[in-house]
C-alpha atoms as a PDB file:
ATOM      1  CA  UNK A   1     125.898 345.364 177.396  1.00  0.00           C
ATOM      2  CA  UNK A   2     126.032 345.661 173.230  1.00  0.00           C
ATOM      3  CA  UNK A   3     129.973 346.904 173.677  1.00  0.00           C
ATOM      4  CA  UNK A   4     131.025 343.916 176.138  1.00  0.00           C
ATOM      5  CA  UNK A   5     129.363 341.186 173.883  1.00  0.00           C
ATOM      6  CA  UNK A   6     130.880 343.122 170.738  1.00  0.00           C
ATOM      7  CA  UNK A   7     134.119 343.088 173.005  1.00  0.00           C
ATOM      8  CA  UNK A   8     133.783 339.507 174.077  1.00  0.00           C
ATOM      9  CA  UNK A   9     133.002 338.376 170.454  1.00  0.00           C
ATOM     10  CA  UNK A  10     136.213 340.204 168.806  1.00  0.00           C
ATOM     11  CA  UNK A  11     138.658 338.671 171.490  1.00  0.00           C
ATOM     12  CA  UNK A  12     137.185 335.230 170.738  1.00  0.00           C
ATOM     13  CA  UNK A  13     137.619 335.331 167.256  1.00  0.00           C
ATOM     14  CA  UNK A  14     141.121 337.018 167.976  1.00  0.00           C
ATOM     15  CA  UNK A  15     142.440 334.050 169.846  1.00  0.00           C
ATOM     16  CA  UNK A  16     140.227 331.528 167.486  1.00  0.00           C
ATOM     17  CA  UNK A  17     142.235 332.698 164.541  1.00  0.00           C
ATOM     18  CA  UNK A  18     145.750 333.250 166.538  1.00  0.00           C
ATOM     19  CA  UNK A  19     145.672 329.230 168.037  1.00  0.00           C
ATOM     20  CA  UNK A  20     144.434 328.408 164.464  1.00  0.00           C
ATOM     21  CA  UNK A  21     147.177 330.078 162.900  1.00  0.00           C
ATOM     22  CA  UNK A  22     149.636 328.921 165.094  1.00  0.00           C
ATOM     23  CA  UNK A  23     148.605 325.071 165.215  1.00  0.00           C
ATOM     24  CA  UNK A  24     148.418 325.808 161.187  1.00  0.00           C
ATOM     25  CA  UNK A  25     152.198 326.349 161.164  1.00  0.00           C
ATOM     26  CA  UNK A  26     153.190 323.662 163.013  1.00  0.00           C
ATOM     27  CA  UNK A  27     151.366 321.216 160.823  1.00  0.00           C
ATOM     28  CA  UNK A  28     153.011 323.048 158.112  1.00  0.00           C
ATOM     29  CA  UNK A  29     156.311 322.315 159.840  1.00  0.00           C
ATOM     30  CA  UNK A  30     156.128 319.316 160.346  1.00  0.00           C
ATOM     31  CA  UNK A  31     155.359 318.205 156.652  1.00  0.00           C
ATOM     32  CA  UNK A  32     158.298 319.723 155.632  1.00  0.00           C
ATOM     33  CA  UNK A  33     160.389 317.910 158.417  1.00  0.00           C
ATOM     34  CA  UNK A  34     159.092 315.140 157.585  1.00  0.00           C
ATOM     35  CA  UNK A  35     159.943 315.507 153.587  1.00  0.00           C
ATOM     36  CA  UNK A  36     163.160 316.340 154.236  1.00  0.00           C
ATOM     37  CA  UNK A  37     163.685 313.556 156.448  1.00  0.00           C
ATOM     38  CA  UNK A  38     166.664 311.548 154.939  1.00  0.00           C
ATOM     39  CA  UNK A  39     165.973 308.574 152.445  1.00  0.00           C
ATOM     40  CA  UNK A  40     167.661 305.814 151.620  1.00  0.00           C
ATOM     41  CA  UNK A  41     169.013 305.896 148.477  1.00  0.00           C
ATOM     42  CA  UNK A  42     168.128 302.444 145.923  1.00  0.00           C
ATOM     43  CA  UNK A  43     168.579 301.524 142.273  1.00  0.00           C
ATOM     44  CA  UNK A  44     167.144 298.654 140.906  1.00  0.00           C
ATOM     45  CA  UNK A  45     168.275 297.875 137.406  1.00  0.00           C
ATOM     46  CA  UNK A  46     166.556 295.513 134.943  1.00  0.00           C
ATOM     47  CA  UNK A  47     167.793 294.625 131.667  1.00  0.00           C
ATOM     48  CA  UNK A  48     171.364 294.012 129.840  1.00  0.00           C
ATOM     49  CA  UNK A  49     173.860 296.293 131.817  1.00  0.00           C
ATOM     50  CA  UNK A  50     176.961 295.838 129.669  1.00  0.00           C
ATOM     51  CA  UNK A  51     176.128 297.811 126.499  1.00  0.00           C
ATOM     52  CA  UNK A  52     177.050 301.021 124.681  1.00  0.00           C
ATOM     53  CA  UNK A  53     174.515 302.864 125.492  1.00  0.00           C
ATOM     54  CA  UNK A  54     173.880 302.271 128.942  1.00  0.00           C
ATOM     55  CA  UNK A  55     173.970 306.015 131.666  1.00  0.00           C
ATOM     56  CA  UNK A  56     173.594 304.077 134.582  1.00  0.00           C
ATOM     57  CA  UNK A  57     177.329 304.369 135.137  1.00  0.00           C
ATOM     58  CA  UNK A  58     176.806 307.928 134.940  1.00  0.00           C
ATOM     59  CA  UNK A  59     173.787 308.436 137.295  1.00  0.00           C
ATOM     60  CA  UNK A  60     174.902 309.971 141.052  1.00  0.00           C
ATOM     61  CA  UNK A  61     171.729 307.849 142.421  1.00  0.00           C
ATOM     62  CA  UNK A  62     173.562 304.384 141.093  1.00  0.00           C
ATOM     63  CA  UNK A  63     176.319 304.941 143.530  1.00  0.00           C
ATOM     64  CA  UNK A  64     174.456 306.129 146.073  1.00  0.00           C
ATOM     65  CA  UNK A  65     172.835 303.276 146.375  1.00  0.00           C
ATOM     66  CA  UNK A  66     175.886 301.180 146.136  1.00  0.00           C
ATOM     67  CA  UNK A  67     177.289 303.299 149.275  1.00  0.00           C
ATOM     68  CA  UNK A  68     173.419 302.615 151.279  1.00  0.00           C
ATOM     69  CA  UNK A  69     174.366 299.008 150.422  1.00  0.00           C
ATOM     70  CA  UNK A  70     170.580 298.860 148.736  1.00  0.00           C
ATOM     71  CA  UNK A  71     171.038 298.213 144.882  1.00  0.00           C
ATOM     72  CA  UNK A  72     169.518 295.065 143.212  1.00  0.00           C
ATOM     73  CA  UNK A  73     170.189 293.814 140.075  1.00  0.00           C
ATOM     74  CA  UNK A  74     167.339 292.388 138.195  1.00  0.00           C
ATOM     75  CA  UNK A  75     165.440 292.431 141.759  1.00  0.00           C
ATOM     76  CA  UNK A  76     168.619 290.479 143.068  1.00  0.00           C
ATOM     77  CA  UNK A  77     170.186 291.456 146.162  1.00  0.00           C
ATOM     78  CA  UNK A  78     173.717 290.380 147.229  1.00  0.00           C
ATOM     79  CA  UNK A  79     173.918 288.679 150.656  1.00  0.00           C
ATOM     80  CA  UNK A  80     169.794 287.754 150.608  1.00  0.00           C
ATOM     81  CA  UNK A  81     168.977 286.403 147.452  1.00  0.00           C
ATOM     82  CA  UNK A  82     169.011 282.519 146.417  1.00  0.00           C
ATOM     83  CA  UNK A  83     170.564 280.818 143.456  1.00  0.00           C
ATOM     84  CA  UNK A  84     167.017 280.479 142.484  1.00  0.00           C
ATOM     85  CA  UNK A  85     166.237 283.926 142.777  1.00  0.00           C
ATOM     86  CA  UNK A  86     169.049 283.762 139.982  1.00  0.00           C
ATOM     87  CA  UNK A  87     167.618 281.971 137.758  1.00  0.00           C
ATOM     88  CA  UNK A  88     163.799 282.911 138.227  1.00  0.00           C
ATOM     89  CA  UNK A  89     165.280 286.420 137.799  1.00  0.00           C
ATOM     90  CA  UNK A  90     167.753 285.699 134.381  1.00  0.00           C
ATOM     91  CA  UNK A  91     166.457 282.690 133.046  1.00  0.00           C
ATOM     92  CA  UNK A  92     167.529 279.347 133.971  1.00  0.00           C
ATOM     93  CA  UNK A  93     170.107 278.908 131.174  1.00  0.00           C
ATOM     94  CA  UNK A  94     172.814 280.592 133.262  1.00  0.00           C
ATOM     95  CA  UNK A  95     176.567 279.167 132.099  1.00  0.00           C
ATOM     96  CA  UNK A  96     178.798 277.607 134.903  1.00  0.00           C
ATOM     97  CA  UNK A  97     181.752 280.565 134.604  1.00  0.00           C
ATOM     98  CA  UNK A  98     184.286 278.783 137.296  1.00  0.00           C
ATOM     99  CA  UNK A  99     184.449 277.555 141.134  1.00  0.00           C
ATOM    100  CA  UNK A 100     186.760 279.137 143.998  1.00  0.00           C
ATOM    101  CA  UNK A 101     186.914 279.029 147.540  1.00  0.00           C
ATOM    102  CA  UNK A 102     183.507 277.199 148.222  1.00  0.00           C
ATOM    103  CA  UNK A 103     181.880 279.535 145.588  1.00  0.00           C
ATOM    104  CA  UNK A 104     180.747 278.789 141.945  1.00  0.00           C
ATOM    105  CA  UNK A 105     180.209 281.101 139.663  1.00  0.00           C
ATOM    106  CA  UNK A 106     177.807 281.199 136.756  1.00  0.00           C
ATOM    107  CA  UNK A 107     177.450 284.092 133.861  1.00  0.00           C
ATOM    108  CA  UNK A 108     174.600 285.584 131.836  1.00  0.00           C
ATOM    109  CA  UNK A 109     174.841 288.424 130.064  1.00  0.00           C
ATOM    110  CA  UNK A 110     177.581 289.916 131.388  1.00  0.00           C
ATOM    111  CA  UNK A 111     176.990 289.822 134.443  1.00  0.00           C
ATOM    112  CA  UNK A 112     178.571 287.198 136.969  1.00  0.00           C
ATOM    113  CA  UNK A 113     177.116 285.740 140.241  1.00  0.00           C
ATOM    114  CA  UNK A 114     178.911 283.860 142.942  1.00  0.00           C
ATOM    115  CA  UNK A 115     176.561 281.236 144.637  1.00  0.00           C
ATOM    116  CA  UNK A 116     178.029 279.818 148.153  1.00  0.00           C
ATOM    117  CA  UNK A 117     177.739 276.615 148.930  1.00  0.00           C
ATOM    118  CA  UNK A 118     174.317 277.132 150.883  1.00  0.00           C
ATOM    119  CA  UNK A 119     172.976 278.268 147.856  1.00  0.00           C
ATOM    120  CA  UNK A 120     173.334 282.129 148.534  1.00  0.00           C
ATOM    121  CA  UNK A 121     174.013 285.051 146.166  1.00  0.00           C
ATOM    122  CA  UNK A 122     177.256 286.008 147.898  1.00  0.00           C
ATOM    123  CA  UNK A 123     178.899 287.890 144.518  1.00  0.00           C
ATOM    124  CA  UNK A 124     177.918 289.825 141.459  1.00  0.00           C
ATOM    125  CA  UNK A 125     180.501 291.171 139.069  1.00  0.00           C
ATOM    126  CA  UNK A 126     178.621 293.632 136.871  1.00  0.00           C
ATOM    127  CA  UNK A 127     180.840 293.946 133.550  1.00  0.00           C
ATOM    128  CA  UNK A 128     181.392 297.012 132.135  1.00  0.00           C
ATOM    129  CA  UNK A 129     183.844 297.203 129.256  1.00  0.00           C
ATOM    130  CA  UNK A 130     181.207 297.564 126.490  1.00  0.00           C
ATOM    131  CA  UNK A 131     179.948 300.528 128.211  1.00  0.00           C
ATOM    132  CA  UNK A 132     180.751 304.023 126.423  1.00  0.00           C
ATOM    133  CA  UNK A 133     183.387 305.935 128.275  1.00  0.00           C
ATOM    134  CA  UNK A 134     182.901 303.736 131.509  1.00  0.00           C
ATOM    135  CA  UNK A 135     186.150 304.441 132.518  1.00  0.00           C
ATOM    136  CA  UNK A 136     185.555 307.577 132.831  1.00  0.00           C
ATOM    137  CA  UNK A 137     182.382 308.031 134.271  1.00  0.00           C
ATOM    138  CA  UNK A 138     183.644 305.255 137.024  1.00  0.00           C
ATOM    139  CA  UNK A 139     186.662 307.930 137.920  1.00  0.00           C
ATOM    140  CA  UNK A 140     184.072 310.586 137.934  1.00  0.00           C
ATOM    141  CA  UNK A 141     182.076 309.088 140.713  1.00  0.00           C
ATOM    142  CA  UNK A 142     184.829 306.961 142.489  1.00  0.00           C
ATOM    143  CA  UNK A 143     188.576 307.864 143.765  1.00  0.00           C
ATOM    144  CA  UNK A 144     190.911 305.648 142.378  1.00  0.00           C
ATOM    145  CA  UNK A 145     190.827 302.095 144.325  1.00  0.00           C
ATOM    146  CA  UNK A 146     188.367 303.202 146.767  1.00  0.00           C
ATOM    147  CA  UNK A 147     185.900 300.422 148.142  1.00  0.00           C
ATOM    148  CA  UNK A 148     182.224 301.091 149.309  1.00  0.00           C
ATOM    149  CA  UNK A 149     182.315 299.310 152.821  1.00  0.00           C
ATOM    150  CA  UNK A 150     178.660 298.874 153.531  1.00  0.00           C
ATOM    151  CA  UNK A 151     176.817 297.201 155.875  1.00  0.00           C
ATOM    152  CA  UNK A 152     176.781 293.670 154.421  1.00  0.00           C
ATOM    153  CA  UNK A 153     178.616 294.518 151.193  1.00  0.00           C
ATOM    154  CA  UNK A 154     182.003 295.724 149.757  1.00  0.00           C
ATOM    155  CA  UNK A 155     181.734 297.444 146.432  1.00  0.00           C
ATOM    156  CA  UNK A 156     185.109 297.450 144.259  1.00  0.00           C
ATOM    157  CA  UNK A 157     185.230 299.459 141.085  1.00  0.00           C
ATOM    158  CA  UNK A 158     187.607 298.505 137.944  1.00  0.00           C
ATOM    159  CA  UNK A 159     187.217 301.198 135.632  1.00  0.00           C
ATOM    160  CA  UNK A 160     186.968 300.104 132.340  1.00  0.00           C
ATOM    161  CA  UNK A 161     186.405 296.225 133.432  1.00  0.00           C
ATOM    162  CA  UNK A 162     183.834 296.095 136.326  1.00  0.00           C
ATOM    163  CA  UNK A 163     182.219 296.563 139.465  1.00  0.00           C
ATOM    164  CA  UNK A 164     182.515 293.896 142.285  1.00  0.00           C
ATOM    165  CA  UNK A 165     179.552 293.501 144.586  1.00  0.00           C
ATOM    166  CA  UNK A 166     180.870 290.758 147.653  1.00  0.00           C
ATOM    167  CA  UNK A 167     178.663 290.150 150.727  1.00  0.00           C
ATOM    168  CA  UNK A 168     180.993 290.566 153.496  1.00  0.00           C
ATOM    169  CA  UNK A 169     180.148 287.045 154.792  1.00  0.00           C
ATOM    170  CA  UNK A 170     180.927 285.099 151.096  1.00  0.00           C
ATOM    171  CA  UNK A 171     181.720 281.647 152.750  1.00  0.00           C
END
């Protein structure tokens, strides 16, 4: 009787630990599918964009996010935000740049936003001639007059002068 309970005992632990270990690695597997799960690339920039100094141009993540169609400028998002967003965002003292098309355009800091006629962000033109070496780093990242076609955005790059962020529906 001693041997079959030792017996008994030995197996049970045996398949305790095996269904442990097993049910172990699957948890294990399945936090590292899930961190490897693709994300969304974003960028959010804050601040004065057209200045020597600034790396953003030279950051992979930047256009990434430009491609994902899911960078905001000063928390500003082209397509969704408001001309109020605007100016809560940059200040209120934004100057009136020119009007096209059913669009008017306003400046601050070097940076240019086309507000539709409903009010809507529907442009940004992020300059970027002050930048150090932006031409370059723009031709590092981007073939020569290729557009970013993104969901509700087309991205256009002017190396040396600026990048063009248009919600596809500007009117």
């Amino acid at each position: 009787m001693n041997q079959v309970t030792k017996i008994a005992v030995a197996t049970t632990l045996s398949l305790g630990t095996l269904l442990g270990a097993t049910a172990g690695s699957s948890a294990i597997h399945a936090d590292a599918h899930a961190a490897t799960e693709q994300q969304t690339p974003y960028y959010t920039y804050n601040g004065l964009f057209n200045f020597k100094g600034n790396k953003a141009l030279e950051d992979n993540n930047f256009y990434r996010a430009l491609q994902h169609d899911n960078f905001k400028y000063e928390g500003l998002k082209v397509g969704q935000s408001t001309f109020a967003d605007v100016k809560k965002a940059v200040g209120n003292d934004v100057k009136k740049y020119y009007e096209e098309k059913g669009v008017t355009y306003y400046e601050k800091n070097d940076v240019i936003f086309g507000i539709n006629s409903e009010g809507k962000l529907v442009n940004m033109t992020l300059l970027i001639e002050k930048i150090n070496h932006s031409d370059k780093s723009v031709r590092d990242h981007v073939k020569q007059g290729e557009i970013y076609d993104t969901k509700t955005t087309h991205v256009a790059f002017y190396s040396g002068n600026s990048i063009v962020i248009k919600a596809k529906e500007s009117r």
